[in-house]
PDB file of N, CA and C in Angstrom:
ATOM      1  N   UNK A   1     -30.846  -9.822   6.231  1.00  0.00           N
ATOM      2  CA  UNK A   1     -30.334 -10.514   5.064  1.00  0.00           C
ATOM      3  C   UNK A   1     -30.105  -9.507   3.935  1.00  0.00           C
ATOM      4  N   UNK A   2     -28.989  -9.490   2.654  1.00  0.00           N
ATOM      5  CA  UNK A   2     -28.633  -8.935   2.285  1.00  0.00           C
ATOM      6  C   UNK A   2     -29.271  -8.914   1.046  1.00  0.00           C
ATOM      7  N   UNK A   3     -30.022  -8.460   0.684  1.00  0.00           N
ATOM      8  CA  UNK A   3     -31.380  -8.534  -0.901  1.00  0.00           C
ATOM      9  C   UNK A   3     -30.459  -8.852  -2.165  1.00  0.00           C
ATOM     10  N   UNK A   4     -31.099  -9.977  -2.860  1.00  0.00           N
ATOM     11  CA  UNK A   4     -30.060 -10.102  -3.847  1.00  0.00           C
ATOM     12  C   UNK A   4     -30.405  -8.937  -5.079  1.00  0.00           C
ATOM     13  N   UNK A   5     -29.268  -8.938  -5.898  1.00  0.00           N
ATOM     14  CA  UNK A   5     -29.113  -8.071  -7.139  1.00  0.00           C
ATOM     15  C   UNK A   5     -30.414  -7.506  -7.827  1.00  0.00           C
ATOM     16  N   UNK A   6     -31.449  -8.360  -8.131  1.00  0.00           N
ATOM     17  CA  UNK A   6     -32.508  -8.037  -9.035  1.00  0.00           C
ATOM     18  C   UNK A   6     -33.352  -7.068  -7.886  1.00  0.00           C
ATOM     19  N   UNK A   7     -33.508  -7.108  -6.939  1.00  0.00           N
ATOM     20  CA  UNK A   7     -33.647  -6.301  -5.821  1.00  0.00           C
ATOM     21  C   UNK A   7     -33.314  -4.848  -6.225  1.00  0.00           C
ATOM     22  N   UNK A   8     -32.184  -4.859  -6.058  1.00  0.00           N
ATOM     23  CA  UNK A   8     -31.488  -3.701  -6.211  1.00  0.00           C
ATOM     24  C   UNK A   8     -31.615  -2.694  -7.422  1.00  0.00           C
ATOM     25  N   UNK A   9     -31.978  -3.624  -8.547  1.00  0.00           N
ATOM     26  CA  UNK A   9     -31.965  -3.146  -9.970  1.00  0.00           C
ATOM     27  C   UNK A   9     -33.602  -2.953  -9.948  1.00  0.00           C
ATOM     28  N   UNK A  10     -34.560  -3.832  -9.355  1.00  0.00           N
ATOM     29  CA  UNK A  10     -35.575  -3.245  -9.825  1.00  0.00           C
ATOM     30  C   UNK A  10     -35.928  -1.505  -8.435  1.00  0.00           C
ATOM     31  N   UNK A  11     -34.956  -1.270  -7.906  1.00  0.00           N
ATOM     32  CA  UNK A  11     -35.170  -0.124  -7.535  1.00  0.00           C
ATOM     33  C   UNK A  11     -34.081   1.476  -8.002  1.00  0.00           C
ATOM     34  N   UNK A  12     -33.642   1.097  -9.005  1.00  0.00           N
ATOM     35  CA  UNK A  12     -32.510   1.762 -10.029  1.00  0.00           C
ATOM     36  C   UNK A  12     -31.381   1.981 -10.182  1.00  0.00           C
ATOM     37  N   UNK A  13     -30.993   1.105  -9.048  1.00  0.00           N
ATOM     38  CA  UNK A  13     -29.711   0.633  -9.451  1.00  0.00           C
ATOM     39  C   UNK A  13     -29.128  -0.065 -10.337  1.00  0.00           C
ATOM     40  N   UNK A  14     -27.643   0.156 -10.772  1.00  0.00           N
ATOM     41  CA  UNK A  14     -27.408  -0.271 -12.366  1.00  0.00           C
ATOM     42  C   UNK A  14     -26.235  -1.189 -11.647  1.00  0.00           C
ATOM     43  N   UNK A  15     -25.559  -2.326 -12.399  1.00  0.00           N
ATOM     44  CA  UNK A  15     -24.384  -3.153 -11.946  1.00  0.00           C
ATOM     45  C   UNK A  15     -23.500  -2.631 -11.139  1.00  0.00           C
ATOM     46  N   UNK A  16     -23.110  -2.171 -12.055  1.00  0.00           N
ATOM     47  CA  UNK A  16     -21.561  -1.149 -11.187  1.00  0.00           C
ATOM     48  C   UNK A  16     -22.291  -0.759  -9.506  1.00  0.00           C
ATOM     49  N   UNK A  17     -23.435   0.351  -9.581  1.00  0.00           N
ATOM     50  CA  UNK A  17     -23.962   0.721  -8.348  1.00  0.00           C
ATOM     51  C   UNK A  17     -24.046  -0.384  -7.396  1.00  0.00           C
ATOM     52  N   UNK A  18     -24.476  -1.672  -7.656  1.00  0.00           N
ATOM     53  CA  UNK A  18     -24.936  -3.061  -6.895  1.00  0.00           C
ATOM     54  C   UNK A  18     -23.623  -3.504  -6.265  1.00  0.00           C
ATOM     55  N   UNK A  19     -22.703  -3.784  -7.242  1.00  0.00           N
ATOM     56  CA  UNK A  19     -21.339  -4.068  -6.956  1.00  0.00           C
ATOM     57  C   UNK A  19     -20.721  -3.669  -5.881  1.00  0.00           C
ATOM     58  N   UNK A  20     -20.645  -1.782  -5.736  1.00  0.00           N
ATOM     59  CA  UNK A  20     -20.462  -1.422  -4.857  1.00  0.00           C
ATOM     60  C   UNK A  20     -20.993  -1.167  -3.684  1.00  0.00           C
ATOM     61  N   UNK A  21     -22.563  -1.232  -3.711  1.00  0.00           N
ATOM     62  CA  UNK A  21     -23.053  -1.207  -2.713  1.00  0.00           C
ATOM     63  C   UNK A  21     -22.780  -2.946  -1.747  1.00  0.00           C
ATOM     64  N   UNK A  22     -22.812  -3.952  -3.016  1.00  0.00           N
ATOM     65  CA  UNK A  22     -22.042  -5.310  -2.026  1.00  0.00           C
ATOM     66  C   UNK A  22     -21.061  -5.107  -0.939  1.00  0.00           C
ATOM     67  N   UNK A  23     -19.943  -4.258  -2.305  1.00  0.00           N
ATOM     68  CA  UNK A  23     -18.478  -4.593  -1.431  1.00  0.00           C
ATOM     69  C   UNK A  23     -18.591  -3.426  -0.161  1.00  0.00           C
ATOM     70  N   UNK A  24     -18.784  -1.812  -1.125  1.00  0.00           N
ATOM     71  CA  UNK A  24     -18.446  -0.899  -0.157  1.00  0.00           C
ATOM     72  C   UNK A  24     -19.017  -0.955   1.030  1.00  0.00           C
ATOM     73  N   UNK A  25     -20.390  -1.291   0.929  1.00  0.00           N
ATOM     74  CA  UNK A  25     -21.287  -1.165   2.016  1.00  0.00           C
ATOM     75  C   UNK A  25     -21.186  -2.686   2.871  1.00  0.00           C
ATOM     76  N   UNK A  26     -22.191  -3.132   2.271  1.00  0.00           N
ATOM     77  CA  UNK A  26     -22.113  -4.566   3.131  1.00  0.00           C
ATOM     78  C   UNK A  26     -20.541  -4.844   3.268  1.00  0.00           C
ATOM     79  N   UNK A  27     -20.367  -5.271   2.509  1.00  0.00           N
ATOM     80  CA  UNK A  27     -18.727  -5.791   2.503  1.00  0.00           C
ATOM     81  C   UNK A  27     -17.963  -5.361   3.705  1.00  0.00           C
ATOM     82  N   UNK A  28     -18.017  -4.063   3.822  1.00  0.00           N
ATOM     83  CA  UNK A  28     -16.760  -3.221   4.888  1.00  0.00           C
ATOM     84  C   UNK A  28     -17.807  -3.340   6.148  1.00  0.00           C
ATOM     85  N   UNK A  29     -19.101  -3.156   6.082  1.00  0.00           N
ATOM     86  CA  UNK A  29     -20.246  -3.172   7.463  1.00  0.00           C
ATOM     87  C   UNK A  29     -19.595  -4.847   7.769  1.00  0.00           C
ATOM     88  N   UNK A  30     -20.045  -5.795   7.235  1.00  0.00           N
ATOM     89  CA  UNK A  30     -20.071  -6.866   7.544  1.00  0.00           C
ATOM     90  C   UNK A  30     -18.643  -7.403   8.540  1.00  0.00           C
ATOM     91  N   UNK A  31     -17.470  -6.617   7.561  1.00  0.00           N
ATOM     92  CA  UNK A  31     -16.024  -6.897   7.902  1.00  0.00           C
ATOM     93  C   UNK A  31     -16.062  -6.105   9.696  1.00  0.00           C
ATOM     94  N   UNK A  32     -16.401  -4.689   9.771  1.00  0.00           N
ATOM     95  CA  UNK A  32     -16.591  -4.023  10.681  1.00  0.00           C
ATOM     96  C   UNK A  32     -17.263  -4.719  12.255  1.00  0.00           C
ATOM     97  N   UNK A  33     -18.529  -5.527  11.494  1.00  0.00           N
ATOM     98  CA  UNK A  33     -18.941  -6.220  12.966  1.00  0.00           C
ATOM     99  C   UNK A  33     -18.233  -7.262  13.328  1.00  0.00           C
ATOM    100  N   UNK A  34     -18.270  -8.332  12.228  1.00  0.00           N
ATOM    101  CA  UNK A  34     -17.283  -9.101  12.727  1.00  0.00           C
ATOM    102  C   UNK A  34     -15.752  -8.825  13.703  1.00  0.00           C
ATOM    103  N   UNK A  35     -15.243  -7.899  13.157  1.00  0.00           N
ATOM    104  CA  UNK A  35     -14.059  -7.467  13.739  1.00  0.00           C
ATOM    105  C   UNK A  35     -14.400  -6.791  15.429  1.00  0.00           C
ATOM    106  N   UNK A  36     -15.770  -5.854  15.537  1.00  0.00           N
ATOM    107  CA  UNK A  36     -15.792  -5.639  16.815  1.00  0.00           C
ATOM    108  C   UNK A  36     -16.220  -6.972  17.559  1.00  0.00           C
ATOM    109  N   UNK A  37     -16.842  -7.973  16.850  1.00  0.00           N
ATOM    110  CA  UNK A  37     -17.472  -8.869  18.139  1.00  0.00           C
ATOM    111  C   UNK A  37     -16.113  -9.390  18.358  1.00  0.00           C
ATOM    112  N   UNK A  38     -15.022  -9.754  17.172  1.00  0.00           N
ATOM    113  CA  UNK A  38     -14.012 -10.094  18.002  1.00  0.00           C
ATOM    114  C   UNK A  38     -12.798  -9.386  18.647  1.00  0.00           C
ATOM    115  N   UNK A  39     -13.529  -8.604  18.847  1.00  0.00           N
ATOM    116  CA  UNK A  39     -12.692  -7.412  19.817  1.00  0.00           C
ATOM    117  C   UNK A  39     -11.233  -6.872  18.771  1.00  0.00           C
ATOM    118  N   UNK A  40     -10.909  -7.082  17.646  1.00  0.00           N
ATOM    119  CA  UNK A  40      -9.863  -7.031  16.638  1.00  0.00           C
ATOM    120  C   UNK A  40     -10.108  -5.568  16.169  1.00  0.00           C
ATOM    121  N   UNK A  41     -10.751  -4.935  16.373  1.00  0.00           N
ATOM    122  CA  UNK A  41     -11.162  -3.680  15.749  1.00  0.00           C
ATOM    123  C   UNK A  41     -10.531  -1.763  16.153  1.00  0.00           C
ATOM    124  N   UNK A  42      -9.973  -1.453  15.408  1.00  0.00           N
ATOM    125  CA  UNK A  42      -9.322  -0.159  15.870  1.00  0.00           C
ATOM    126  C   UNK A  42     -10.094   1.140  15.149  1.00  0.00           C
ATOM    127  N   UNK A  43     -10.719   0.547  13.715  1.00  0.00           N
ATOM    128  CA  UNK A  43     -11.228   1.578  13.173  1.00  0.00           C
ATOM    129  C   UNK A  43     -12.419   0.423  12.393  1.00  0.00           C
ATOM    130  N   UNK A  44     -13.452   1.512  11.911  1.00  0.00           N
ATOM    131  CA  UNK A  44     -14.715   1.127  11.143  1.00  0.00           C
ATOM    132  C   UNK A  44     -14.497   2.073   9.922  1.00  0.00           C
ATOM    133  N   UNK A  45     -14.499   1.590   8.659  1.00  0.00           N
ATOM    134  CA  UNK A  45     -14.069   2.186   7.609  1.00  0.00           C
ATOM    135  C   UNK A  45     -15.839   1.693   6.614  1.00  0.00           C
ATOM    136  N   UNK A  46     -16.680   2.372   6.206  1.00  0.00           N
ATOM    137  CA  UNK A  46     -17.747   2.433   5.287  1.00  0.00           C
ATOM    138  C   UNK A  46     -18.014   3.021   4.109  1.00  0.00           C
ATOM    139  N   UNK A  47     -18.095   2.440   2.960  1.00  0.00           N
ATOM    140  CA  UNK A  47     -18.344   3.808   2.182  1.00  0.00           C
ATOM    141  C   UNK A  47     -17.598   4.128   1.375  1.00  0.00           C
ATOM    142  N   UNK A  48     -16.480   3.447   1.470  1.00  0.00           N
ATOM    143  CA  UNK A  48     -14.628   4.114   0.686  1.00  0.00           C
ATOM    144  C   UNK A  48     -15.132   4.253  -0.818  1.00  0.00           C
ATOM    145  N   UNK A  49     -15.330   3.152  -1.286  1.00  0.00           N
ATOM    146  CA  UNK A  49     -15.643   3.341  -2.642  1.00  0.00           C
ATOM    147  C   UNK A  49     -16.531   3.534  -3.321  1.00  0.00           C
ATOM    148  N   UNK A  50     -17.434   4.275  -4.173  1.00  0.00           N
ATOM    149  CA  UNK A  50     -18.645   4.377  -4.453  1.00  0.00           C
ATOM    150  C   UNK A  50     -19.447   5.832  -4.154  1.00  0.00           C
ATOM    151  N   UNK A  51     -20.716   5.386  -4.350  1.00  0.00           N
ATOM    152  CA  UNK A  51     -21.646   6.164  -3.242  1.00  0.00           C
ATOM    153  C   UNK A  51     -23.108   5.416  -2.850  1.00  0.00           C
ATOM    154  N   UNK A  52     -23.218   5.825  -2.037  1.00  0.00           N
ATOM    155  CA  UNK A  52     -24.256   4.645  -1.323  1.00  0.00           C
ATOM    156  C   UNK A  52     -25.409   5.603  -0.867  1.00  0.00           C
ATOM    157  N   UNK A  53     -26.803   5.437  -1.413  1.00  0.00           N
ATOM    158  CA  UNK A  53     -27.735   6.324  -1.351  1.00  0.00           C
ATOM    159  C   UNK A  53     -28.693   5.970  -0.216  1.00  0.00           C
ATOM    160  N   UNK A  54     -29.026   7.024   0.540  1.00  0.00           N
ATOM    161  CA  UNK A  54     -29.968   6.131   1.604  1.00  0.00           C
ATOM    162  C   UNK A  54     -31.290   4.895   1.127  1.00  0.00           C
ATOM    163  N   UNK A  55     -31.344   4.252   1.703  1.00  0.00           N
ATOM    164  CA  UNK A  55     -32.547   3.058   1.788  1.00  0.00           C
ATOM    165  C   UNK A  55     -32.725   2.451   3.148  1.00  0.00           C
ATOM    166  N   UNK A  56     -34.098   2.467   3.145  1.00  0.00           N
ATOM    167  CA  UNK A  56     -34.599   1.969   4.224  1.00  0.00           C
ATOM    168  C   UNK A  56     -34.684   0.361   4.634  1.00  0.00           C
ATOM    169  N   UNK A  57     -34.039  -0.004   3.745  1.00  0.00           N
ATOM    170  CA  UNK A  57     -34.212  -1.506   3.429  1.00  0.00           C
ATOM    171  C   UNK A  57     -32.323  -1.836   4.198  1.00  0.00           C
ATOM    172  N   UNK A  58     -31.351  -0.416   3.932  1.00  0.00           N
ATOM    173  CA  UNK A  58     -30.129  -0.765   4.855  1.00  0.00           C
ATOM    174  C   UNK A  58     -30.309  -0.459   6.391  1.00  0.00           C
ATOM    175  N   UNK A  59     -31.488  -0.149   6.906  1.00  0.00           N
ATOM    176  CA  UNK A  59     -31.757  -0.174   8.518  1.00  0.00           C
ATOM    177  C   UNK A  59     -30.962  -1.279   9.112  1.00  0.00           C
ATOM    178  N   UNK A  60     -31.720  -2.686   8.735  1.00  0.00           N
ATOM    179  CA  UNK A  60     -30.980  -3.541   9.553  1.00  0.00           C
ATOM    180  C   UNK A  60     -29.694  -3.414   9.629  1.00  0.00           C
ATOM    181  N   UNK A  61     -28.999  -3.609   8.588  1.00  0.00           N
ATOM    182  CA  UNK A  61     -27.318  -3.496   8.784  1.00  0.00           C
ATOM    183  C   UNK A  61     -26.525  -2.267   9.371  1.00  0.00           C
ATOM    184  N   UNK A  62     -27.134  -1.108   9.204  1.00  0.00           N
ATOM    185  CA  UNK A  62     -26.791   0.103   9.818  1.00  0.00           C
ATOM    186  C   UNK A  62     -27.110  -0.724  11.968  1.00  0.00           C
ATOM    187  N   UNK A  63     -28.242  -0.825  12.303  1.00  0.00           N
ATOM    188  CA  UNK A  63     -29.035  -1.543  13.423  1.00  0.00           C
ATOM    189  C   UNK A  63     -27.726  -3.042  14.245  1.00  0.00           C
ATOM    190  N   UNK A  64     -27.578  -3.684  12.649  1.00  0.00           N
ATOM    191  CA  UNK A  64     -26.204  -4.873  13.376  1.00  0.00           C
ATOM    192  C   UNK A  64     -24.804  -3.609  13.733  1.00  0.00           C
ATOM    193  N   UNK A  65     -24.328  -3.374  13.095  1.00  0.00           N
ATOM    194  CA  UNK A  65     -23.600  -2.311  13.483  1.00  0.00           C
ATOM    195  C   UNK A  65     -23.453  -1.777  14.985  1.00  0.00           C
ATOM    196  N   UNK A  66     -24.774  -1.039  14.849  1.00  0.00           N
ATOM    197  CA  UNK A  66     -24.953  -0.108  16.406  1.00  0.00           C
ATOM    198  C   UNK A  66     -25.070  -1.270  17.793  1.00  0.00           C
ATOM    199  N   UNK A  67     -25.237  -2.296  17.324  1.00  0.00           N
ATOM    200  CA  UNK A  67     -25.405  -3.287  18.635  1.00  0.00           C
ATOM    201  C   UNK A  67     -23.985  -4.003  18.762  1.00  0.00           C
ATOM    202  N   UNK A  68     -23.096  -3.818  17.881  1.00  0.00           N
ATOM    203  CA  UNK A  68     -21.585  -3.889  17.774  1.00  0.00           C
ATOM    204  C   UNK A  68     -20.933  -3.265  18.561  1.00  0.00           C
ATOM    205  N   UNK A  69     -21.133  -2.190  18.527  1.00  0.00           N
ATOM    206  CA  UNK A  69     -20.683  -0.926  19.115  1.00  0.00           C
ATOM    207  C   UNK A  69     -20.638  -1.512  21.272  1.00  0.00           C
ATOM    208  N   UNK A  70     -21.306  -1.676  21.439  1.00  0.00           N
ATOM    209  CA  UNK A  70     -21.613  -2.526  22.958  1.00  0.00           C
ATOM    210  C   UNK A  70     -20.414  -3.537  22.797  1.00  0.00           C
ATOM    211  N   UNK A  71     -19.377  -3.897  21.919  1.00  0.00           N
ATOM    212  CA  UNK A  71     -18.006  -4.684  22.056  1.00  0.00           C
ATOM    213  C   UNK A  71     -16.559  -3.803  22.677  1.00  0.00           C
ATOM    214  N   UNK A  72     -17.100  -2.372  22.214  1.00  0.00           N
ATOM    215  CA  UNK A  72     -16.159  -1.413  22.061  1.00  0.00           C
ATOM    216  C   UNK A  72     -15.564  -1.597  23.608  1.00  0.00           C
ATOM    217  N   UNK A  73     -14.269  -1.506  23.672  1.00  0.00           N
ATOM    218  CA  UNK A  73     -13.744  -1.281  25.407  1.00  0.00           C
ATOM    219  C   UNK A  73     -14.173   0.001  25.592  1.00  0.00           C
ATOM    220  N   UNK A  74     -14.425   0.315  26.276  1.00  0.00           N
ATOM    221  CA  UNK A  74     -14.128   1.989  26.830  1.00  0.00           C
ATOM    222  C   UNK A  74     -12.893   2.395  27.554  1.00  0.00           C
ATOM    223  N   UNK A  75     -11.855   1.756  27.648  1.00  0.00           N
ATOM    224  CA  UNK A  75     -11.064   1.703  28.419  1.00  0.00           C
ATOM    225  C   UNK A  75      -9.852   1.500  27.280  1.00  0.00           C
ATOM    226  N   UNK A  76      -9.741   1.377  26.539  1.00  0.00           N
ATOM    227  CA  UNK A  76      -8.549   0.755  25.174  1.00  0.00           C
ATOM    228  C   UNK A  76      -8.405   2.032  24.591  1.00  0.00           C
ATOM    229  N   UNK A  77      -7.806   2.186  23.425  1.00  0.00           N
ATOM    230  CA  UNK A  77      -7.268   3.521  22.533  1.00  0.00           C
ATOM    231  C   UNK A  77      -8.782   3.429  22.239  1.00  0.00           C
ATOM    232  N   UNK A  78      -9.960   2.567  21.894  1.00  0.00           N
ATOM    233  CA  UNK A  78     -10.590   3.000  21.243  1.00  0.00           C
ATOM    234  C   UNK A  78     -11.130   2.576  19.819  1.00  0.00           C
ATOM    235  N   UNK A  79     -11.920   3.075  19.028  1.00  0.00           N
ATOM    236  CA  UNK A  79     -12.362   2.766  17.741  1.00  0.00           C
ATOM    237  C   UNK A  79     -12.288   3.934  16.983  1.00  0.00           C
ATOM    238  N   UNK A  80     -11.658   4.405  15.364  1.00  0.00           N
ATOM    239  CA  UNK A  80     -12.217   5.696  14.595  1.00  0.00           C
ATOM    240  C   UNK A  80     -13.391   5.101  13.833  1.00  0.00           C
ATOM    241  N   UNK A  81     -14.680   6.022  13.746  1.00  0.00           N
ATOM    242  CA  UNK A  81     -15.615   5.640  12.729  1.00  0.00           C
ATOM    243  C   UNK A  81     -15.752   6.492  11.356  1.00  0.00           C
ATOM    244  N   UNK A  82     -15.132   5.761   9.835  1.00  0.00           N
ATOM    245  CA  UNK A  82     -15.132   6.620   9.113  1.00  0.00           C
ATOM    246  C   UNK A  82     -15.874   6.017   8.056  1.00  0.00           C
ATOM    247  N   UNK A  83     -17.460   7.138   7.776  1.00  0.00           N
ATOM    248  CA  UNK A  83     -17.912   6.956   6.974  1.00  0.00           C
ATOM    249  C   UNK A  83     -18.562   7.732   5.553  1.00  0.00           C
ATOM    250  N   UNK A  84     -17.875   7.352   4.586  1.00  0.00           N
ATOM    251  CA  UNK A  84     -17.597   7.813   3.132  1.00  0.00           C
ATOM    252  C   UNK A  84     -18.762   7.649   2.080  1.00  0.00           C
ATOM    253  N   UNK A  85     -18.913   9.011   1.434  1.00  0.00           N
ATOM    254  CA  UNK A  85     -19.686   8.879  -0.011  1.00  0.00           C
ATOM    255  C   UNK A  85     -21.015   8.348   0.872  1.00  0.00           C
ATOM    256  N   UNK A  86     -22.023   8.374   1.278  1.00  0.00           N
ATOM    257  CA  UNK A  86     -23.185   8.417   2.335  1.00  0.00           C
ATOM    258  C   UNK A  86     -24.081   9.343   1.820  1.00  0.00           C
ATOM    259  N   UNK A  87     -25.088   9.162   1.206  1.00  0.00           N
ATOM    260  CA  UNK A  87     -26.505   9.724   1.819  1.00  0.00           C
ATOM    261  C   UNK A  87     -26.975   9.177   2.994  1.00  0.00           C
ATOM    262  N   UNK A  88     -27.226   9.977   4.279  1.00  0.00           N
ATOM    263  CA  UNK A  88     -27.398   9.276   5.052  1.00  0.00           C
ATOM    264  C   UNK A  88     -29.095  10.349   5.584  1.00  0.00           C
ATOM    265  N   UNK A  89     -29.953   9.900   5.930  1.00  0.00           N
ATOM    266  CA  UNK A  89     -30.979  10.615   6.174  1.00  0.00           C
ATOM    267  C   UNK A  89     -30.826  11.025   7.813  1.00  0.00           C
ATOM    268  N   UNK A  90     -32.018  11.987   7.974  1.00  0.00           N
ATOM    269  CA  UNK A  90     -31.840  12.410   9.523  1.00  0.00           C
ATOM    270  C   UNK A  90     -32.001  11.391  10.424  1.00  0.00           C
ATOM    271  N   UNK A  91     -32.978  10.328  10.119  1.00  0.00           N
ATOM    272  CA  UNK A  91     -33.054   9.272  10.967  1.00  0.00           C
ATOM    273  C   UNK A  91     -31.579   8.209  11.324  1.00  0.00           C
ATOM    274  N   UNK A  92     -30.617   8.406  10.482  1.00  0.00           N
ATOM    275  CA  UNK A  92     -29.967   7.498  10.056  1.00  0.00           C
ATOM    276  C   UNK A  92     -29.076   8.356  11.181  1.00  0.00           C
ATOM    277  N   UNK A  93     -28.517   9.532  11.008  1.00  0.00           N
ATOM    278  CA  UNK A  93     -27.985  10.350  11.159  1.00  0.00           C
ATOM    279  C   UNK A  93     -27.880  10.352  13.123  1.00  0.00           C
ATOM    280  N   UNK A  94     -29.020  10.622  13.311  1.00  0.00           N
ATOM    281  CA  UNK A  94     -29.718  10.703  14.266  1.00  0.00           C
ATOM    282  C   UNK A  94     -29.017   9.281  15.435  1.00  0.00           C
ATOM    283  N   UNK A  95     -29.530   7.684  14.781  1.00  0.00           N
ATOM    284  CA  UNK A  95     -29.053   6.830  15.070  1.00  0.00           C
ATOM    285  C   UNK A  95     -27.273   6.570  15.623  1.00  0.00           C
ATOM    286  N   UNK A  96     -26.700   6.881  14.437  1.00  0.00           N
ATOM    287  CA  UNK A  96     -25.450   7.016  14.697  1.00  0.00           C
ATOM    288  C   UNK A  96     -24.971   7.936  15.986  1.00  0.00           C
ATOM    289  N   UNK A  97     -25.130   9.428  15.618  1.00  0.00           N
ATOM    290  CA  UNK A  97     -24.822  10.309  17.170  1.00  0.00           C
ATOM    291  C   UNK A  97     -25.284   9.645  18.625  1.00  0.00           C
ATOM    292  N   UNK A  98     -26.419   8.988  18.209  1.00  0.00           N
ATOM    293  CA  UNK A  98     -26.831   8.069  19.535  1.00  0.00           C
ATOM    294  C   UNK A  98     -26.090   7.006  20.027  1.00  0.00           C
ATOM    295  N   UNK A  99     -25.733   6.255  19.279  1.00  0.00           N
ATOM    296  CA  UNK A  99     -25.236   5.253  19.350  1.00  0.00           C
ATOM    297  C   UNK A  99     -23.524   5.072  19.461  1.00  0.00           C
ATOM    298  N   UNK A 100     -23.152   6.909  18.989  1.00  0.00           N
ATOM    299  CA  UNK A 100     -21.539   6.767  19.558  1.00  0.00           C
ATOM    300  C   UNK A 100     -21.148   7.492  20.335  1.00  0.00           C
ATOM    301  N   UNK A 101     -22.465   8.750  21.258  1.00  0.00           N
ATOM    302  CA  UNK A 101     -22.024   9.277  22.636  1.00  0.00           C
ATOM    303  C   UNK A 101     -21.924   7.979  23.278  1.00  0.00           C
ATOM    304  N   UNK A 102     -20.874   9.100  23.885  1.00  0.00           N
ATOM    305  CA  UNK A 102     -20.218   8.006  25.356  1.00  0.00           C
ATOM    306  C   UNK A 102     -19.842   7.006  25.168  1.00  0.00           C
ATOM    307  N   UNK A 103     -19.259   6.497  23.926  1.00  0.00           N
ATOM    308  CA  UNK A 103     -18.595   5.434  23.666  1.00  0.00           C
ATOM    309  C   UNK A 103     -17.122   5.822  23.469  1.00  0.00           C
ATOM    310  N   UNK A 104     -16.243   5.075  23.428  1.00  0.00           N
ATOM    311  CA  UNK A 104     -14.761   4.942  22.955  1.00  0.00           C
ATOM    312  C   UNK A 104     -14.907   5.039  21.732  1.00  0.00           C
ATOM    313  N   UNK A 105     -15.666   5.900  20.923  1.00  0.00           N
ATOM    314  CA  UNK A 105     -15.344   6.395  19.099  1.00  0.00           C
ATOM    315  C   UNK A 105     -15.430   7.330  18.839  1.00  0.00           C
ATOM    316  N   UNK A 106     -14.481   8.020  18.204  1.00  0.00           N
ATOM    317  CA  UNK A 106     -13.820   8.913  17.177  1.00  0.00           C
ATOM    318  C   UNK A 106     -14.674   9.152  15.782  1.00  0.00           C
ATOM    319  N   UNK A 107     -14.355  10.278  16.142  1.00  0.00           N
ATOM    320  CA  UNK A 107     -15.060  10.311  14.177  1.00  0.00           C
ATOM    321  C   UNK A 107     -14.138  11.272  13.515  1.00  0.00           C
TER     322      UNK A 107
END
């Protein structure tokens, strides 16, 4: 579930930052799974606007994501994964390379 605003602010984030972490992050993640479960998906775009600082509290949604990824054809052009303005920690980091060997994605 996606923590509401006062959440966010009592860990120092200011409006503007919240905003974008809605749209850029959730917003484009959210758009992203949806689109692979329905197989509609050519690229994963994260991140575009803003900057989005690591938190451990975005595991899960990073986690819905990677179990998305299991929609991908392996056999089709494929998926590009492009992700923008990211602090992303080693664990995070780590996750991702795992989760897109041997798949049909591009980076």
């Amino acid at each position: 579930a996606i923590q509401p605003d006062e959440y966010w602010e009592n860990k120092g984030y200011d409006d503007q930052a919240i905003e974008l972490l809605m749209s850029s992050f959730f917003g484009e993640l959210n758009n992203a799974v949806s689109d692979l479960g329905h197989g509609v998906c050519d690229s994963i775009q994260v991140g575009y606007v803003g900057y989005v600082n690591h938190d451990e509290d975005l595991m899960p949604h990073w986690k819905a994501l990677f179990r998305y990824f299991d929609y991908i054809n392996p056999y089709d052009s494929g998926v590009k994964l492009n992700l923008q303005n990211m602090e992303l920690n080693e664990e995070v980091m780590r996750q991702i390379c795992h989760h897109i060997r041997y798949r049909n994605i591009s980076r």
